[in-house]
C-alpha atoms as a PDB file:
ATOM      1  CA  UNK A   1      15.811  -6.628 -10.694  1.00  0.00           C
ATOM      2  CA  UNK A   2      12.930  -7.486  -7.890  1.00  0.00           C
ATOM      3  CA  UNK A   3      14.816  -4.199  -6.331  1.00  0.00           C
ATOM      4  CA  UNK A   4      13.426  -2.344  -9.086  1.00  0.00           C
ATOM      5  CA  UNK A   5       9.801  -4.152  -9.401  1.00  0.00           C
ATOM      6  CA  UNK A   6       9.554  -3.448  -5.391  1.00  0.00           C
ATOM      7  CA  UNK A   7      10.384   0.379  -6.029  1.00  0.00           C
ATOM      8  CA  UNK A   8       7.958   0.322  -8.650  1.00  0.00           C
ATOM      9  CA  UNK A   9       5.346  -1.262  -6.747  1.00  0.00           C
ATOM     10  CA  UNK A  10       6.232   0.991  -4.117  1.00  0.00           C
ATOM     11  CA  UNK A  11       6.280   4.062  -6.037  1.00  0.00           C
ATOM     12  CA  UNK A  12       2.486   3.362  -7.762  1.00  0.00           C
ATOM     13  CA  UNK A  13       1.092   2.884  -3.939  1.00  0.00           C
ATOM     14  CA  UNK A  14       2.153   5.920  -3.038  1.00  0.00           C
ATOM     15  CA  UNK A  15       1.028   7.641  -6.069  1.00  0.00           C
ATOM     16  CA  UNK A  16      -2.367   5.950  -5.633  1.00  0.00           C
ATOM     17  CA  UNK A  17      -2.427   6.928  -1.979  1.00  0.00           C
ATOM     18  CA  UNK A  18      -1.543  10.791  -2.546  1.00  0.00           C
ATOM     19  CA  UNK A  19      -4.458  10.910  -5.479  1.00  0.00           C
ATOM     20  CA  UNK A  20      -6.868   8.825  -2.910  1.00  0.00           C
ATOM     21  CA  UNK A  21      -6.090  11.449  -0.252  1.00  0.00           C
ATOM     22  CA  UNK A  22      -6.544  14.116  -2.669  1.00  0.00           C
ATOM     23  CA  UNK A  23      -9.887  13.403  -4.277  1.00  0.00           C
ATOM     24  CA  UNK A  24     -10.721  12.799  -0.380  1.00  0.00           C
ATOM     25  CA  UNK A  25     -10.121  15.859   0.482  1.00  0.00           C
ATOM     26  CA  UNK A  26     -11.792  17.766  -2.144  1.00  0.00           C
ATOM     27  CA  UNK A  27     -14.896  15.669  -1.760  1.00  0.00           C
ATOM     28  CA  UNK A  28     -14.775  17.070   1.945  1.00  0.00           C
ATOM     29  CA  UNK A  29     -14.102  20.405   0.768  1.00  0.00           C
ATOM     30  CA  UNK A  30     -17.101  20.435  -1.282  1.00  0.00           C
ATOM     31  CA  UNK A  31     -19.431  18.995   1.165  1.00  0.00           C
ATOM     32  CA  UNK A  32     -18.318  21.656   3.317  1.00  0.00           C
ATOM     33  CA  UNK A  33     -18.964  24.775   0.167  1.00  0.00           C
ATOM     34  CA  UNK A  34     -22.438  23.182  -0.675  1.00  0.00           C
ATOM     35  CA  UNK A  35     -25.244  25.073  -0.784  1.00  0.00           C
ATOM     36  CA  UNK A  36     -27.929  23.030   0.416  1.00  0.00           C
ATOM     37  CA  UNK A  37     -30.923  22.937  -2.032  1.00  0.00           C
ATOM     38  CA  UNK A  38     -32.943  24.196   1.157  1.00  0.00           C
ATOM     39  CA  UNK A  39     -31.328  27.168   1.825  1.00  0.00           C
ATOM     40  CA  UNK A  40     -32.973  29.918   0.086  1.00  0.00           C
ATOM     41  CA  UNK A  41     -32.928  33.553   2.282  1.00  0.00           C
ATOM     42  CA  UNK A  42     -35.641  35.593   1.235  1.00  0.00           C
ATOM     43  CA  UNK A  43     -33.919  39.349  -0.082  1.00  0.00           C
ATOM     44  CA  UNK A  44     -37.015  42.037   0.693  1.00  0.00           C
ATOM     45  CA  UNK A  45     -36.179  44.953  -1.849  1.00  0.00           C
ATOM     46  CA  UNK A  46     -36.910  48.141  -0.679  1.00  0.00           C
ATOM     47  CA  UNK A  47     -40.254  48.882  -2.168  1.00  0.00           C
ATOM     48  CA  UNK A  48     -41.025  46.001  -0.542  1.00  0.00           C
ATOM     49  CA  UNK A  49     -40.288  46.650   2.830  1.00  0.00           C
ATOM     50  CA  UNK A  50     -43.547  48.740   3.897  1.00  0.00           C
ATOM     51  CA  UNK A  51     -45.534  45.580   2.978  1.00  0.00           C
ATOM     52  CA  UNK A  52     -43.416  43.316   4.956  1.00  0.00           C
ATOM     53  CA  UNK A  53     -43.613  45.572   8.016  1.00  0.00           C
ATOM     54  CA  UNK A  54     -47.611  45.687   7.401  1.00  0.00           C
ATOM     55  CA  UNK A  55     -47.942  42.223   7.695  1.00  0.00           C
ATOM     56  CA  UNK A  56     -45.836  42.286  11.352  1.00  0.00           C
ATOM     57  CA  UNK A  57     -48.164  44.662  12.693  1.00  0.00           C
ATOM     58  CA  UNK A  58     -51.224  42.632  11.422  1.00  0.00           C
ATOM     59  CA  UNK A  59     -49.594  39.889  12.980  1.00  0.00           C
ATOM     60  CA  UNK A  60     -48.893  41.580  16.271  1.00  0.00           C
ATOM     61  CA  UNK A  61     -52.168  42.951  16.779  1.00  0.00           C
ATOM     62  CA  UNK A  62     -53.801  40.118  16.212  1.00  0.00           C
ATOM     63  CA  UNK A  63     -51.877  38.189  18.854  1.00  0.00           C
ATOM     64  CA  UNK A  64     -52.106  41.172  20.977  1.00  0.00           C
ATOM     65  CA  UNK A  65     -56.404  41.104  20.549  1.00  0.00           C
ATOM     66  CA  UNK A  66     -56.098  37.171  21.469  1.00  0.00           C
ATOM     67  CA  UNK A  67     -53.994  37.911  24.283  1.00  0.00           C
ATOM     68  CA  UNK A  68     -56.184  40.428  26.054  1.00  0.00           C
ATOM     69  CA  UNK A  69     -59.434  38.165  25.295  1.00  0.00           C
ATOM     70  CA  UNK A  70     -57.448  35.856  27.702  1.00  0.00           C
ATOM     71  CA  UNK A  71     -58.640  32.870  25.959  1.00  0.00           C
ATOM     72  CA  UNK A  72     -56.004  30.094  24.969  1.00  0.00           C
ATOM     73  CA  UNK A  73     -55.210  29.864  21.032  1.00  0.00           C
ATOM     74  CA  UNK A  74     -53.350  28.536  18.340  1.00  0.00           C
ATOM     75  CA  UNK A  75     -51.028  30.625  15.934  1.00  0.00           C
ATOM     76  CA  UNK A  76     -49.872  29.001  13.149  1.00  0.00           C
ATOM     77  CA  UNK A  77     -46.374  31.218  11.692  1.00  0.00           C
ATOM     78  CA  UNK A  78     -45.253  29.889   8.187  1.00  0.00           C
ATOM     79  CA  UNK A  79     -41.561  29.459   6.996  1.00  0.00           C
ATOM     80  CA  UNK A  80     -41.553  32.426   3.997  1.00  0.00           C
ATOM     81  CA  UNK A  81     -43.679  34.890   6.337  1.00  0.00           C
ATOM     82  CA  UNK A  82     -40.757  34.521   8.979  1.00  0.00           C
ATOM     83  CA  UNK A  83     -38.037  34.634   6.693  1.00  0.00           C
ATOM     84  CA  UNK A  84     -39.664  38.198   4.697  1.00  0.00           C
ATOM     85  CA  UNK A  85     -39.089  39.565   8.760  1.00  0.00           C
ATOM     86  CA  UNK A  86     -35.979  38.080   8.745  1.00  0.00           C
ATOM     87  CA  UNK A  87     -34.887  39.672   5.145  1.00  0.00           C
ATOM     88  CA  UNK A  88     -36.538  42.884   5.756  1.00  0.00           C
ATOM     89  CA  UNK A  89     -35.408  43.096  10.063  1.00  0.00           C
ATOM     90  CA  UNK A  90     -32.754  46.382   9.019  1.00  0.00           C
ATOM     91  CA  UNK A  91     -35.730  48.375   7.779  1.00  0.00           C
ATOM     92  CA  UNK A  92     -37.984  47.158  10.327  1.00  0.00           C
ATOM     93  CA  UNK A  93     -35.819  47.365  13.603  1.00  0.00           C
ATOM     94  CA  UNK A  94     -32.623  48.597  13.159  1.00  0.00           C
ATOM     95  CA  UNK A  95     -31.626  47.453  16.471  1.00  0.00           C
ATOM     96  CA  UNK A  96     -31.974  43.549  16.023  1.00  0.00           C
ATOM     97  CA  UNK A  97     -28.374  43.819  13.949  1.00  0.00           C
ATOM     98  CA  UNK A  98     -27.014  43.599  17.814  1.00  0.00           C
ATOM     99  CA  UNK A  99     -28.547  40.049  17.760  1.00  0.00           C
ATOM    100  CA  UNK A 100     -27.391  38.712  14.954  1.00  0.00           C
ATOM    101  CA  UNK A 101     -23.249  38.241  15.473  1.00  0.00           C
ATOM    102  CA  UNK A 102     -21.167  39.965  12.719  1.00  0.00           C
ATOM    103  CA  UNK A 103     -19.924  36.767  11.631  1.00  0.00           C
ATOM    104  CA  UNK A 104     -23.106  35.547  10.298  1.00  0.00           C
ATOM    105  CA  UNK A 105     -25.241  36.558   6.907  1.00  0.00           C
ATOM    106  CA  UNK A 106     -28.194  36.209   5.709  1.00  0.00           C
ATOM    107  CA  UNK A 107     -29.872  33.962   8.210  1.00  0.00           C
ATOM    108  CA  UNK A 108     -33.145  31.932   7.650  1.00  0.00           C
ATOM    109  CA  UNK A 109     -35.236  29.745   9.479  1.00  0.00           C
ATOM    110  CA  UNK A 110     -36.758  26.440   7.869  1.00  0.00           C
ATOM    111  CA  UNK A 111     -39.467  24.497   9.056  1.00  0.00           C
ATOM    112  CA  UNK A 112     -39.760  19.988   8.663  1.00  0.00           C
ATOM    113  CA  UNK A 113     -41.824  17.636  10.151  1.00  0.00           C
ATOM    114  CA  UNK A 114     -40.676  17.646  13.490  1.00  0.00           C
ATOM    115  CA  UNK A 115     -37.666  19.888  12.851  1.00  0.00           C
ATOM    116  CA  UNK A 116     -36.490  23.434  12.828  1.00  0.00           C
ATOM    117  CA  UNK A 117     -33.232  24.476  10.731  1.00  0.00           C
ATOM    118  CA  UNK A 118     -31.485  27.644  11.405  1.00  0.00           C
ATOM    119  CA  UNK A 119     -28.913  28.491   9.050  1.00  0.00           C
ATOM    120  CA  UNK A 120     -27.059  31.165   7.486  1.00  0.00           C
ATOM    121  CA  UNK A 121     -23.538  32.634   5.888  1.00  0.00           C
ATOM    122  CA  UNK A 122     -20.473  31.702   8.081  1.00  0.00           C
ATOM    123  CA  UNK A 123     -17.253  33.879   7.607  1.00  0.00           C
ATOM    124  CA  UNK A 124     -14.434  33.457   9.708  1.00  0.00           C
ATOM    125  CA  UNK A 125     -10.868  34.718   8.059  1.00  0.00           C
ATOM    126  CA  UNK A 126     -11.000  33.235   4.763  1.00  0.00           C
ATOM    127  CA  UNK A 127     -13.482  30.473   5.080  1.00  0.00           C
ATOM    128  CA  UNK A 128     -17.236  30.701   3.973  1.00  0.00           C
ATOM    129  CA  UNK A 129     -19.452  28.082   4.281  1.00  0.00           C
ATOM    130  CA  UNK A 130     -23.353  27.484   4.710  1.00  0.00           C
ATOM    131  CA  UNK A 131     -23.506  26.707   8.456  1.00  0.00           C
ATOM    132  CA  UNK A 132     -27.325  25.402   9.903  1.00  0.00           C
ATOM    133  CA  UNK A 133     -28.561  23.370  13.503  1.00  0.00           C
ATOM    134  CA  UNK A 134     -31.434  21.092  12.910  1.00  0.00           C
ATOM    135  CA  UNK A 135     -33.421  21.049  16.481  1.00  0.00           C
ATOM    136  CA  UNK A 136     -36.603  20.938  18.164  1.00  0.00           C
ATOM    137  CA  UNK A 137     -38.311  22.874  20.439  1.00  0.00           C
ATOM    138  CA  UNK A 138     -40.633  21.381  22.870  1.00  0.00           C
ATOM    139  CA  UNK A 139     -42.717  23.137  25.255  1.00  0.00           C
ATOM    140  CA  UNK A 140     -44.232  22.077  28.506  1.00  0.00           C
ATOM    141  CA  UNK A 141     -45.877  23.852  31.352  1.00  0.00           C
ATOM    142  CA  UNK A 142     -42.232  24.046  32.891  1.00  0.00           C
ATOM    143  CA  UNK A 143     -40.082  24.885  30.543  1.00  0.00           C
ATOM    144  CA  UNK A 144     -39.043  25.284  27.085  1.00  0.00           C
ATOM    145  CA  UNK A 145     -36.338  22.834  25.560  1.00  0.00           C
ATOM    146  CA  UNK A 146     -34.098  23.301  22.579  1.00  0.00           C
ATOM    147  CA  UNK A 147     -32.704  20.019  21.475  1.00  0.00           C
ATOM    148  CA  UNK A 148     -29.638  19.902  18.980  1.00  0.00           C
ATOM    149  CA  UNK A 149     -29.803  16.804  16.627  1.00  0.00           C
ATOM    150  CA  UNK A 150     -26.992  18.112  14.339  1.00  0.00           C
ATOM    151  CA  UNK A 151     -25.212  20.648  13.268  1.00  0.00           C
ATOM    152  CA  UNK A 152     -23.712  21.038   9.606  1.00  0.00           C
ATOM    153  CA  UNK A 153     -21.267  23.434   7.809  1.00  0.00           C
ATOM    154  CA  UNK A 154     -22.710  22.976   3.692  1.00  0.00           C
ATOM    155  CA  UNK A 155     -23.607  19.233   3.971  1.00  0.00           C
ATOM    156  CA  UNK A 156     -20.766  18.441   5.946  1.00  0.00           C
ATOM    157  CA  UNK A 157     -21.434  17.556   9.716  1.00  0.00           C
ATOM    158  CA  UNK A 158     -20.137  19.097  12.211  1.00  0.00           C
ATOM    159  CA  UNK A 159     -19.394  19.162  16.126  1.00  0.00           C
ATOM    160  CA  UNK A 160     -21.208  22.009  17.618  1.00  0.00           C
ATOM    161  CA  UNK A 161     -18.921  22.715  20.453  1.00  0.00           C
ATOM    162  CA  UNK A 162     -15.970  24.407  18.948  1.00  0.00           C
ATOM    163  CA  UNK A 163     -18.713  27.136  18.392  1.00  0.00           C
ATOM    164  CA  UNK A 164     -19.712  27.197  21.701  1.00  0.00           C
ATOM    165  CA  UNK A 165     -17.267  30.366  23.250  1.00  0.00           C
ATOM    166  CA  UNK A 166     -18.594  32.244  19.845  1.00  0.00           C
ATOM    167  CA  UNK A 167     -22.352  31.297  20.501  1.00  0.00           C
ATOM    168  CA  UNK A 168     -22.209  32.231  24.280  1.00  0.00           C
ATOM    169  CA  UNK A 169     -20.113  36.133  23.556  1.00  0.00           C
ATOM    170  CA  UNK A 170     -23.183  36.882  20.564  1.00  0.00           C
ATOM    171  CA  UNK A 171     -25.678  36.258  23.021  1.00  0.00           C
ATOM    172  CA  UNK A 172     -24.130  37.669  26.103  1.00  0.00           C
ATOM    173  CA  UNK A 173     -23.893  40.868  23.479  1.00  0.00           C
ATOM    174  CA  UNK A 174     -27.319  40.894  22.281  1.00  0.00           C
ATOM    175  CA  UNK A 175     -28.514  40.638  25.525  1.00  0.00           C
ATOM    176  CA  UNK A 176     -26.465  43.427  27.446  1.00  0.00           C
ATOM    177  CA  UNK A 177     -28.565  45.030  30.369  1.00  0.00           C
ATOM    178  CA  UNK A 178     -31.112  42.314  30.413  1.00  0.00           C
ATOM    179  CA  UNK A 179     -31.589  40.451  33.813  1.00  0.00           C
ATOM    180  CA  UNK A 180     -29.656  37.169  34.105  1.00  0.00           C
ATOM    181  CA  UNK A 181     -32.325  35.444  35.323  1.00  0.00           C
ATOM    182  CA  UNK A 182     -34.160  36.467  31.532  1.00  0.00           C
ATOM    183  CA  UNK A 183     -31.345  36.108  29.222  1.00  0.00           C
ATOM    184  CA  UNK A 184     -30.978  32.953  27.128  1.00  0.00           C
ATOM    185  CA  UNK A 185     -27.372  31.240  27.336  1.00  0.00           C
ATOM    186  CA  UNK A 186     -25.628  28.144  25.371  1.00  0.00           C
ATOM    187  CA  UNK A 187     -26.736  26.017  28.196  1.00  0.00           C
ATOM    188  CA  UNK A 188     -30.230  26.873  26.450  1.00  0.00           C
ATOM    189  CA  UNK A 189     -28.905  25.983  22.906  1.00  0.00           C
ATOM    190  CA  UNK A 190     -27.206  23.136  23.874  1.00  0.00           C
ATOM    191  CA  UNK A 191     -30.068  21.772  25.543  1.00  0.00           C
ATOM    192  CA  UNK A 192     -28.275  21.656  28.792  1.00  0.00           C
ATOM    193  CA  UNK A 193     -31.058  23.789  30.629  1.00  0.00           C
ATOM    194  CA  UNK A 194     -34.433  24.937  30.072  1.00  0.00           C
ATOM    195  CA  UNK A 195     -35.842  27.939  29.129  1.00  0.00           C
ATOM    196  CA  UNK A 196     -38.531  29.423  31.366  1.00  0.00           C
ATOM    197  CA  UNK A 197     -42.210  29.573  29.980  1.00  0.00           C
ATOM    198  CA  UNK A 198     -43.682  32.422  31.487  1.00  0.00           C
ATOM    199  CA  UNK A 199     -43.948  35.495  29.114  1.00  0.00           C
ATOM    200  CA  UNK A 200     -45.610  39.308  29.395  1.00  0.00           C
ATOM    201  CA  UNK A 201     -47.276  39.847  26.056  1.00  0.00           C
ATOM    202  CA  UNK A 202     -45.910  43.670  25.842  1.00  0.00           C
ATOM    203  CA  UNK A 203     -50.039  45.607  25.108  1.00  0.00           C
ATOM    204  CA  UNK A 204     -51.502  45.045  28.243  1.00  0.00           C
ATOM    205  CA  UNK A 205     -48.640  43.275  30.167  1.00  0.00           C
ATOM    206  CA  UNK A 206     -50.510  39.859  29.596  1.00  0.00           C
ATOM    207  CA  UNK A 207     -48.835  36.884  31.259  1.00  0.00           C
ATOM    208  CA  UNK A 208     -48.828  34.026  28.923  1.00  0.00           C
ATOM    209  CA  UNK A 209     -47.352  30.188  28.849  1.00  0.00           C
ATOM    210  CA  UNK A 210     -46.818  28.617  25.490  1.00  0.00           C
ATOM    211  CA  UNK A 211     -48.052  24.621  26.132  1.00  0.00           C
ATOM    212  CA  UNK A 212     -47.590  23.170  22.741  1.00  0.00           C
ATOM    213  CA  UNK A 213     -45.155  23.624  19.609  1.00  0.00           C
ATOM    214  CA  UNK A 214     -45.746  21.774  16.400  1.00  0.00           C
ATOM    215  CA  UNK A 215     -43.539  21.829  13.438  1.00  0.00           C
ATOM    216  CA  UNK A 216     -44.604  20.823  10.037  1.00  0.00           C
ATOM    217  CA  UNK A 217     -43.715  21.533   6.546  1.00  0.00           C
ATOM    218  CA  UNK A 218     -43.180  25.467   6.225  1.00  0.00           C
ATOM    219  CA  UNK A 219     -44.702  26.498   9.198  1.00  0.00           C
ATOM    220  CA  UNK A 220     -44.951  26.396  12.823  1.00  0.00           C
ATOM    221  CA  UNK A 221     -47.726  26.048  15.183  1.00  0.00           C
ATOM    222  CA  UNK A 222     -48.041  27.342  18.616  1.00  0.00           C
ATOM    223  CA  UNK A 223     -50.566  27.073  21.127  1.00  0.00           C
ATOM    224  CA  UNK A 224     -50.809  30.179  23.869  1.00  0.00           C
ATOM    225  CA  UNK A 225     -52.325  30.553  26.932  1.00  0.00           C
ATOM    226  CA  UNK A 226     -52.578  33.603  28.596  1.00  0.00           C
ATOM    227  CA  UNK A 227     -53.215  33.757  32.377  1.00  0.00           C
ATOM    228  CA  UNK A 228     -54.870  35.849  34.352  1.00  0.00           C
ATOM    229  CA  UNK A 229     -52.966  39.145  35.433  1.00  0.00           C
ATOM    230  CA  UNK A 230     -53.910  40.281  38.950  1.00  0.00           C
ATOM    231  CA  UNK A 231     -53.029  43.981  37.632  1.00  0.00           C
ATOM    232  CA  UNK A 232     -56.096  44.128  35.207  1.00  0.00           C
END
């Protein structure tokens, strides 16, 4: 008889253990399919897409004017202006598809206090999930830093350096022909090295530092400085 009871006893543990481990891991496997309420890609229809490319060239020449006047400025870029360039970027400039790694969909970039989130649509074989990194980017007279507070795949967290070898091939890709010294690497993403600050605004062939980056809710702020160009 306490045979039996111990059996029994034995028997409902394990039961209760297999259903613990199963709700477990379909509360994991849900985190990982969420859709976080954030993530919301902007689609550009067609008839759209003329008034989304207006608005880059606005954009672009009024940076380029600013640049020329060789006078240091803020620019502030908001979250859904970004993300209509980001929806629209096939129509635009066909040729940005080389920098965004066939694995990954409908990107978009968010903007906190403090914080920027990249995410997008993750397939690899069979799995889908919402993958984003939550940084910063600080800027300095030296350098540019990226710095990685977390990564997630849904609303599950994740270790960023399984994705490392994938990170490193879709930039070395999107970058092909560029000068090493130029080309961003993971050691950028990862925070590991800085990126230079010294840019050539493209009309004119203005040299230009960008000294401070500020991050608030839905937009970005950056403040330019060109520098004098001994060729002008």
């Amino acid at each position: 008889m306490p045979k039996r009871r111990r059996r029994k006893r034995v028997l409902r543990l394990l039961i209760v253990g297999v259903a613990v481990l199963l709700l477990a891991a379909v509360g994991v496997w849900l985190t990982f399919q969420h859709i976080p309420a954030w993530y919301r890609p902007i689609q550009v229809p067609a008839v759209y897409h003329q008034r989304v490319r207006d608005d880059l060239t606005t954009t672009l020449n009024t940076l380029s004017s600013k640049m020329v006047a060789g006078e240091p400025f803020d620019h502030t870029f908001t979250q859904d202006q970004l993300n209509r360039w980001l929806g629209a970027r096939m129509a635009i400039w066909p040729g940005v598809s080389r920098w965004v790694p066939q694995w990954l969909d409908e990107p978009m970039i968010g903007f906190r206090d403090d914080r920027i989130v990249i995410a997008g649509l993750v397939e690899r074989a069979t799995v889908r999930t919402i993958a984003s990194l939550h940084l910063t980017l600080t800027a300095d007279d030296d350098g540019l830093r990226v710095t990685v507070h977390r990564a997630q795949a849904g609303s599950l967290p994740m270790p960023l350096e399984p994705w490392r070898e994938d990170i490193a091939t879709a930039l070395d890709h999107a970058q092909t022909g560029r000068e090493p010294t130029r080309r961003i690497t993971a050691d950028h993403l990862f925070g590991l090295a800085e990126l230079p600050n010294r840019f050539v605004w493209f009309n004119g062939k203005v040299p230009f530092r960008i000294t401070e980056i500020t991050t608030e809710t839905d937009r970005i702020r950056m403040h330019f400085v060109p520098e004098p160009n001994q060729r002008r």
